[in-house]
Protein backbone atom coordinates (compact mmCIF):
# COMPACT_ATOMS: atom_id res chain seq x y z
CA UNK A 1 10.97 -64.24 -8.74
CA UNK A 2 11.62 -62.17 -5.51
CA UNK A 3 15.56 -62.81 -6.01
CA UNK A 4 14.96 -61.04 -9.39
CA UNK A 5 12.97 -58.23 -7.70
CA UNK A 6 15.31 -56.97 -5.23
CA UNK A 7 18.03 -56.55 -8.36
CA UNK A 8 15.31 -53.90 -9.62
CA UNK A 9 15.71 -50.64 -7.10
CA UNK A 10 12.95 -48.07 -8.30
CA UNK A 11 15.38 -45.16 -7.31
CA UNK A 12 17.95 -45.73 -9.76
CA UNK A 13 15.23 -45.85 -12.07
CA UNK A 14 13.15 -42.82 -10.54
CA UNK A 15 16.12 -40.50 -10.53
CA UNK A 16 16.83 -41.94 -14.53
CA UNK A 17 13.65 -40.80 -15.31
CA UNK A 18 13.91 -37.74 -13.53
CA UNK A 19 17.26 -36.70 -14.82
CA UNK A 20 15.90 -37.83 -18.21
CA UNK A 21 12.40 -35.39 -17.61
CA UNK A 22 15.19 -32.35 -16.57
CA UNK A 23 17.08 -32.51 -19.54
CA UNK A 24 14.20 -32.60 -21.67
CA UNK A 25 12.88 -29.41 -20.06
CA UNK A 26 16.05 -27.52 -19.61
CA UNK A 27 14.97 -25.16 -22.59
CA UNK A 28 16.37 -21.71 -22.46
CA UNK A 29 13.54 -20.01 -21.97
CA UNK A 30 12.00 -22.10 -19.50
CA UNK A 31 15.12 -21.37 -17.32
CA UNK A 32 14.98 -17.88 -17.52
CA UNK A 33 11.04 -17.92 -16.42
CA UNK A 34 12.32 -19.93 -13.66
CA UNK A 35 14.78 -17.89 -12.88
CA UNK A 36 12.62 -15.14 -12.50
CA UNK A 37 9.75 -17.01 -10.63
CA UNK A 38 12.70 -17.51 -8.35
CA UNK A 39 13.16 -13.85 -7.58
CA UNK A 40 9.61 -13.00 -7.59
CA UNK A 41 8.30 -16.20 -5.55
CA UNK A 42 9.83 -14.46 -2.26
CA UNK A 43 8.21 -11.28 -2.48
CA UNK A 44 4.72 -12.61 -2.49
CA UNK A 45 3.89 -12.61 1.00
CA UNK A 46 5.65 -9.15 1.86
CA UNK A 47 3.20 -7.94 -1.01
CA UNK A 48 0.30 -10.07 0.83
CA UNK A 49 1.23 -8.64 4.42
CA UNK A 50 1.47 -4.71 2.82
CA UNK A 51 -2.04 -5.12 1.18
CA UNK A 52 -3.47 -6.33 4.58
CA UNK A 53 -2.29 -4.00 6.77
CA UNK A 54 -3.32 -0.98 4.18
CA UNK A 55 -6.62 -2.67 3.87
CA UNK A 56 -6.65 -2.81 7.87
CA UNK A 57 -6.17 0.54 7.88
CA UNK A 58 -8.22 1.83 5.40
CA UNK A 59 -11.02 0.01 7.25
CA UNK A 60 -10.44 1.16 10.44
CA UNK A 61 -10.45 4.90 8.84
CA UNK A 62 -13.69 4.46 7.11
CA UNK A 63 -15.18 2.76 10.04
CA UNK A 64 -14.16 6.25 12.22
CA UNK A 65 -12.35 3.69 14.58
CA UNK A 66 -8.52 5.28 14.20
CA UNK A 67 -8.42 8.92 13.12
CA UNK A 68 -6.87 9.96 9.34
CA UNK A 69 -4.73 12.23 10.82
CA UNK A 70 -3.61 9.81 13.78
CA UNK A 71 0.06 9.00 14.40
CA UNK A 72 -1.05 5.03 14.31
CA UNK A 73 -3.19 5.52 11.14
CA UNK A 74 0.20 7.41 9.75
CA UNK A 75 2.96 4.61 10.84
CA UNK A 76 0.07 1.73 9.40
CA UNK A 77 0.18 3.72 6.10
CA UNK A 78 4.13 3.94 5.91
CA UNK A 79 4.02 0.35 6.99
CA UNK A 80 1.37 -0.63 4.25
CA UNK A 81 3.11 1.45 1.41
């Protein structure tokens, strides 16, 4: 029994399956939405970090902590834009 066990090697059969699972999903259109996830995917946390620091400094304004008009309120707002 264990002799014919160690004949049976789950990655051959994992990557089957998995090459089996890719070709079954390699439509047309799911490629292209991966394809564009793919260019999207690393702009999210430049997108994340701009919102923060604009929120930041929005706060900071409205809380009369850093002044509108203030050369650090100004290079926060280029930053954040």
């Amino acid at each position: 029994l264990l002799s014919a066990a160690s004949d049976f090697d789950l990655k051959d059969v994992a990557s089957k399956n998995k090459s089996e699972i890719d070709k079954k999903n390699a439509k047309p259109f799911k490629l292209f939405l991966r394809r564009i996830a793919s260019i999207f995917i690393p702009l999210i946390p430049a997108l994340v970090a701009s919102g923060l620091i604009t929120g930041i400094t929005k706060a900071l304004v409205q809380a009369d902590w850093l002044a509108a008009d203030s050369k650090l309120a100004i290079i926060l707002t280029v930053i954040g834009s």
